[in-house]
N, C-alpha and C. Protein backbone atom coordinates (compact mmCIF):
# COMPACT_ATOMS: atom_id res chain seq x y z
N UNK A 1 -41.18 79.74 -147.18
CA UNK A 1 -41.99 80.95 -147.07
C UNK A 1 -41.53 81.97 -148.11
N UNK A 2 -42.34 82.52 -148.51
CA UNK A 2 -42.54 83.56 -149.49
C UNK A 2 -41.54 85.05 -148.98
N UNK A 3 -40.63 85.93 -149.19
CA UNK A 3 -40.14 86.97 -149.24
C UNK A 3 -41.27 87.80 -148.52
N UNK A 4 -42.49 87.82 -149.03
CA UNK A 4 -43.57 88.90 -148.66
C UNK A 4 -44.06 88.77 -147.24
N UNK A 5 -44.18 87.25 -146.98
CA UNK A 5 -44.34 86.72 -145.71
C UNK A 5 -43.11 86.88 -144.14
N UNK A 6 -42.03 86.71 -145.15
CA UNK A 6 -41.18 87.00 -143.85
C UNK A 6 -41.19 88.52 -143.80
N UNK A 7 -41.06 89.42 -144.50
CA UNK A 7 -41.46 91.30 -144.10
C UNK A 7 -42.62 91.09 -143.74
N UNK A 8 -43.85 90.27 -144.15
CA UNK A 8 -44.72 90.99 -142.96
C UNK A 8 -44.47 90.41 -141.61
N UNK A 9 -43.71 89.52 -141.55
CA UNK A 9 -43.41 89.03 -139.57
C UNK A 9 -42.88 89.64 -139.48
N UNK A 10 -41.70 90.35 -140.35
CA UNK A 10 -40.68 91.30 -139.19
C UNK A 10 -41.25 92.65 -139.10
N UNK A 11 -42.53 93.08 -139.84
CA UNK A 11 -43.61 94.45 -139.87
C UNK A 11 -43.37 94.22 -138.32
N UNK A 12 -44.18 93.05 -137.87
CA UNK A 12 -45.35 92.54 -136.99
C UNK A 12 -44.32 92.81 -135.61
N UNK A 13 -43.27 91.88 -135.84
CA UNK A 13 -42.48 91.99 -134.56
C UNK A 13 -41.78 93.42 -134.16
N UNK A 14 -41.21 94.24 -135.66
CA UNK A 14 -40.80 94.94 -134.84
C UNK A 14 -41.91 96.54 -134.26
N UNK A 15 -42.73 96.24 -135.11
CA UNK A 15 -43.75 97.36 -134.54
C UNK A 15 -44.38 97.04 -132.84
N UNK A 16 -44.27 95.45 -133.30
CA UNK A 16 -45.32 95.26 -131.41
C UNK A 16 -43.95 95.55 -130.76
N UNK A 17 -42.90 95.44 -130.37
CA UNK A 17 -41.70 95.22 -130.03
C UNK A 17 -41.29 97.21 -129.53
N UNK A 18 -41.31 98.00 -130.30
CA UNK A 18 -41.15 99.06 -130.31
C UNK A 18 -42.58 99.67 -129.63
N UNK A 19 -43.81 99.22 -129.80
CA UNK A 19 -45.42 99.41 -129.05
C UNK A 19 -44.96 99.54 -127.63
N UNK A 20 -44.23 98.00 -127.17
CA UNK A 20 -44.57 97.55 -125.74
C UNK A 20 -43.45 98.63 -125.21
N UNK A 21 -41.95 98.73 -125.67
CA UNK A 21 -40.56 99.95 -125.66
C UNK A 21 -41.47 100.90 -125.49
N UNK A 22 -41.89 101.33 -126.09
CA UNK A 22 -42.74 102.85 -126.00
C UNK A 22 -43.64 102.87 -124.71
N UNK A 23 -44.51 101.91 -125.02
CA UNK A 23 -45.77 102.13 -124.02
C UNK A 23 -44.90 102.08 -122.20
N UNK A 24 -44.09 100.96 -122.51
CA UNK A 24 -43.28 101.18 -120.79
C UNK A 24 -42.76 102.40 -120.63
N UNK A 25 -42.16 102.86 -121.45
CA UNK A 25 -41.75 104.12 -121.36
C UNK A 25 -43.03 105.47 -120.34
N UNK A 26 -43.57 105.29 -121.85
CA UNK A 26 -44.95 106.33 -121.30
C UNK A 26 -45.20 105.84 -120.06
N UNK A 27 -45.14 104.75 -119.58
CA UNK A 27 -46.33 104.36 -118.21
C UNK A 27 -44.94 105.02 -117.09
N UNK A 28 -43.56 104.44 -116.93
CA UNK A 28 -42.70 104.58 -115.96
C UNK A 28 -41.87 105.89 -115.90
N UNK A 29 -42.04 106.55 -117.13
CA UNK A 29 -40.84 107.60 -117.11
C UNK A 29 -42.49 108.79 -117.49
N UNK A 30 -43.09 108.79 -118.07
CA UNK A 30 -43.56 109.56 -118.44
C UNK A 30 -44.66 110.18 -117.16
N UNK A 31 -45.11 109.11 -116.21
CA UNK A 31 -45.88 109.37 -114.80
C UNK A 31 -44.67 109.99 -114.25
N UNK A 32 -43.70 109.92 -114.01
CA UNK A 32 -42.78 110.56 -113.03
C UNK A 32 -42.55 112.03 -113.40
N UNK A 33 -42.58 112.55 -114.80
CA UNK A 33 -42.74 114.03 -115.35
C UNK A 33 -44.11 114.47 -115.43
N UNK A 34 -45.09 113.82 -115.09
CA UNK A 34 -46.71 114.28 -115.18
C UNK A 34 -46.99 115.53 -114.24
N UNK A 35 -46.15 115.39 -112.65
CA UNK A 35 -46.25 116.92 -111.87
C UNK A 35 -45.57 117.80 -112.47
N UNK A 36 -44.65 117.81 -113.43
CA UNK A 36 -44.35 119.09 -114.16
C UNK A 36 -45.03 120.21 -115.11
N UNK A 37 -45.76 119.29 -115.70
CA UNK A 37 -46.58 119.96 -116.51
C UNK A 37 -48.23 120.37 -115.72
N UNK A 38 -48.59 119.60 -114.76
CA UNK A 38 -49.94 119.60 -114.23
C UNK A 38 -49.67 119.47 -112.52
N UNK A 39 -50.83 119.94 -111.81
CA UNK A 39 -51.21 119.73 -110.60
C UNK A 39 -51.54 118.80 -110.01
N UNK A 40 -51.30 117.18 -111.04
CA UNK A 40 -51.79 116.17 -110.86
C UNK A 40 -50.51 115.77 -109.79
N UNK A 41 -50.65 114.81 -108.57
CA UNK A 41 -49.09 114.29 -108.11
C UNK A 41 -49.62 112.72 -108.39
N UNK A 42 -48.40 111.94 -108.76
CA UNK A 42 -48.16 110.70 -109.42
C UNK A 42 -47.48 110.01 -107.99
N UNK A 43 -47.69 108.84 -108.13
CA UNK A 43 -46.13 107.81 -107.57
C UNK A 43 -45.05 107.97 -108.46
N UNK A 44 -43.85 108.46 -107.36
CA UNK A 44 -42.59 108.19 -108.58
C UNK A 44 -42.32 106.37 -108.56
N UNK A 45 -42.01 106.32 -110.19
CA UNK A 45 -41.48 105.25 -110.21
C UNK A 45 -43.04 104.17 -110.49
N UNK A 46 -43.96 104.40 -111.26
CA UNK A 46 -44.86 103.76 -111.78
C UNK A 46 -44.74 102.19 -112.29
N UNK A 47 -44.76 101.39 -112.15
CA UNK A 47 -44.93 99.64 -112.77
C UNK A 47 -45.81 99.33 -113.83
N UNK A 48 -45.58 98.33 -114.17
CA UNK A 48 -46.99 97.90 -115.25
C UNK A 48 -48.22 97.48 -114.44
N UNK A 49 -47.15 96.85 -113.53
CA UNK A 49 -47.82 95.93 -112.53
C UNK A 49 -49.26 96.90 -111.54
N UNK A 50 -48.66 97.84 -110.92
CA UNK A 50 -49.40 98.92 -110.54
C UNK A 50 -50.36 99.44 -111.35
N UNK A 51 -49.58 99.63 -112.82
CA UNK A 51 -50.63 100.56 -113.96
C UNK A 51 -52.02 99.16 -114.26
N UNK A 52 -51.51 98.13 -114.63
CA UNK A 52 -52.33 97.08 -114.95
C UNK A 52 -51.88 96.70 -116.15
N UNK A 53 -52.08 95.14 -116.59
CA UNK A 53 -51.61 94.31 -117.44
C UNK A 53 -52.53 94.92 -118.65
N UNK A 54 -53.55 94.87 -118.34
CA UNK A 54 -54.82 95.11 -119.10
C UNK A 54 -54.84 96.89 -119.57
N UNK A 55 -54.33 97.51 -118.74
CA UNK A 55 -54.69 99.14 -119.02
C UNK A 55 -53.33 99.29 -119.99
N UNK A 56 -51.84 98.73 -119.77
CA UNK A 56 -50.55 98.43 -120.74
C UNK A 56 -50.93 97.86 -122.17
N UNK A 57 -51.60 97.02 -122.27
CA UNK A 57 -51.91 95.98 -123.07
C UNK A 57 -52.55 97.56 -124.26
N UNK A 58 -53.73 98.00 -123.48
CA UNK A 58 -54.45 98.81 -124.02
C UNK A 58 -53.91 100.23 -124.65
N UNK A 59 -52.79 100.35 -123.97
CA UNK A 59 -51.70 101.62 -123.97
C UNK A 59 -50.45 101.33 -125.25
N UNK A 60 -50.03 100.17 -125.54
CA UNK A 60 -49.07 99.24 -126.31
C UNK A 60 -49.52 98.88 -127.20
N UNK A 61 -50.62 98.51 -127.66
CA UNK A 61 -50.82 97.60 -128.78
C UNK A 61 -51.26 98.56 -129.88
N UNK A 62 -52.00 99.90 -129.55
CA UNK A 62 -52.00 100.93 -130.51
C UNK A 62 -50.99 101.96 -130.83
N UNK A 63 -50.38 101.73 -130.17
CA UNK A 63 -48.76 102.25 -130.30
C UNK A 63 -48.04 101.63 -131.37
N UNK A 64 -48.04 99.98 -131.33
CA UNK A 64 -47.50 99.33 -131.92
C UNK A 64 -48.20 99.45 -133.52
N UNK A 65 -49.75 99.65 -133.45
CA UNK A 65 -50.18 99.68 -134.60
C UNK A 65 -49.78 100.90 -135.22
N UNK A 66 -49.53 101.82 -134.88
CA UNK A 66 -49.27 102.93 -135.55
C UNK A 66 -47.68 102.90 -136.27
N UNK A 67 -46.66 102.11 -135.75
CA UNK A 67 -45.56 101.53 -136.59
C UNK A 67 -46.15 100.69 -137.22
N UNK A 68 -46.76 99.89 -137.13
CA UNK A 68 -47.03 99.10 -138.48
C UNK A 68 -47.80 99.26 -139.84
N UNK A 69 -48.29 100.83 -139.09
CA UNK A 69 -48.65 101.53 -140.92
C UNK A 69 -47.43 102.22 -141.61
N UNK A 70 -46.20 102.64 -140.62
CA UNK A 70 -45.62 103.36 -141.31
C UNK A 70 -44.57 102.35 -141.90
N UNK A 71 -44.10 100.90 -141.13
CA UNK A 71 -43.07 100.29 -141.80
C UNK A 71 -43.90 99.40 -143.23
N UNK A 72 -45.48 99.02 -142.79
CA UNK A 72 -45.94 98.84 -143.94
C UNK A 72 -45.80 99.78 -145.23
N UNK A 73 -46.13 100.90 -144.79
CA UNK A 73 -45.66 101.83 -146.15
C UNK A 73 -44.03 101.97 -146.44
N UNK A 74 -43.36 101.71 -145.73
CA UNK A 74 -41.83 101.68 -145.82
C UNK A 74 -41.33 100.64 -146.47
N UNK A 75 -42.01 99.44 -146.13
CA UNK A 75 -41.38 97.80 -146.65
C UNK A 75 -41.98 97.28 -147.73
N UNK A 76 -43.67 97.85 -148.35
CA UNK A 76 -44.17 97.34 -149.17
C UNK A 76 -44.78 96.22 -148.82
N UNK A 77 -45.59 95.98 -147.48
CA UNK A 77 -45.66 94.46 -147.30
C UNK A 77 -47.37 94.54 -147.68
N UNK A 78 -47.91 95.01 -148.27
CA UNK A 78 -49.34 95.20 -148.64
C UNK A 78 -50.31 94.73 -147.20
N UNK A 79 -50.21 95.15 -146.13
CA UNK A 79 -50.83 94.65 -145.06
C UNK A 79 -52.26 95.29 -145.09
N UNK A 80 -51.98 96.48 -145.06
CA UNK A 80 -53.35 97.36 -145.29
C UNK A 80 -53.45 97.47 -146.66
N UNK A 81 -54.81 97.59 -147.11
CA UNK A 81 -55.22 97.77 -148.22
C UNK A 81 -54.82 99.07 -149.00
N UNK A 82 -54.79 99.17 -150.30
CA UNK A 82 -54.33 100.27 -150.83
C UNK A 82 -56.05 101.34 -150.83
């Protein structure tokens, strides 16, 4: 494999990788501070499982894309077009 090819897998892994880190975050820690700021009351202690595979999925994967424009512009891996 080509140099260009292995930076774009490690773009790939570590942006989804840091997506899904993040997005659990937001779903478990970030519902438990939601009555602070708002009148909304939460379950403490939120799951994926509870939130949904599908609503995570949806919460994570644009998370993840948004590292992979910036390590693309960081690593040079031409993923997005110039």
């Amino acid at each position: 494999m080509s140099s260009l090819t292995i930076r774009r897998t490690i773009v790939w892994v570590i942006s989804m990788g840091l997506g899904f880190i993040i997005g659990n975050g937001i779903i478990t820690v970030g519902f438990d501070l939601l009555p602070l700021f708002t009148s909304i009351q939460a379950k403490q202690g939120l799951s994926i499982q509870e939130y949904g595979i599908i609503y995570f999925l949806f919460t994570a994967v644009p998370i993840g894309l948004v590292f992979v424009i910036w390590l693309d512009a960081l690593m040079d891996t031409r993923i997005l077009p110039d």
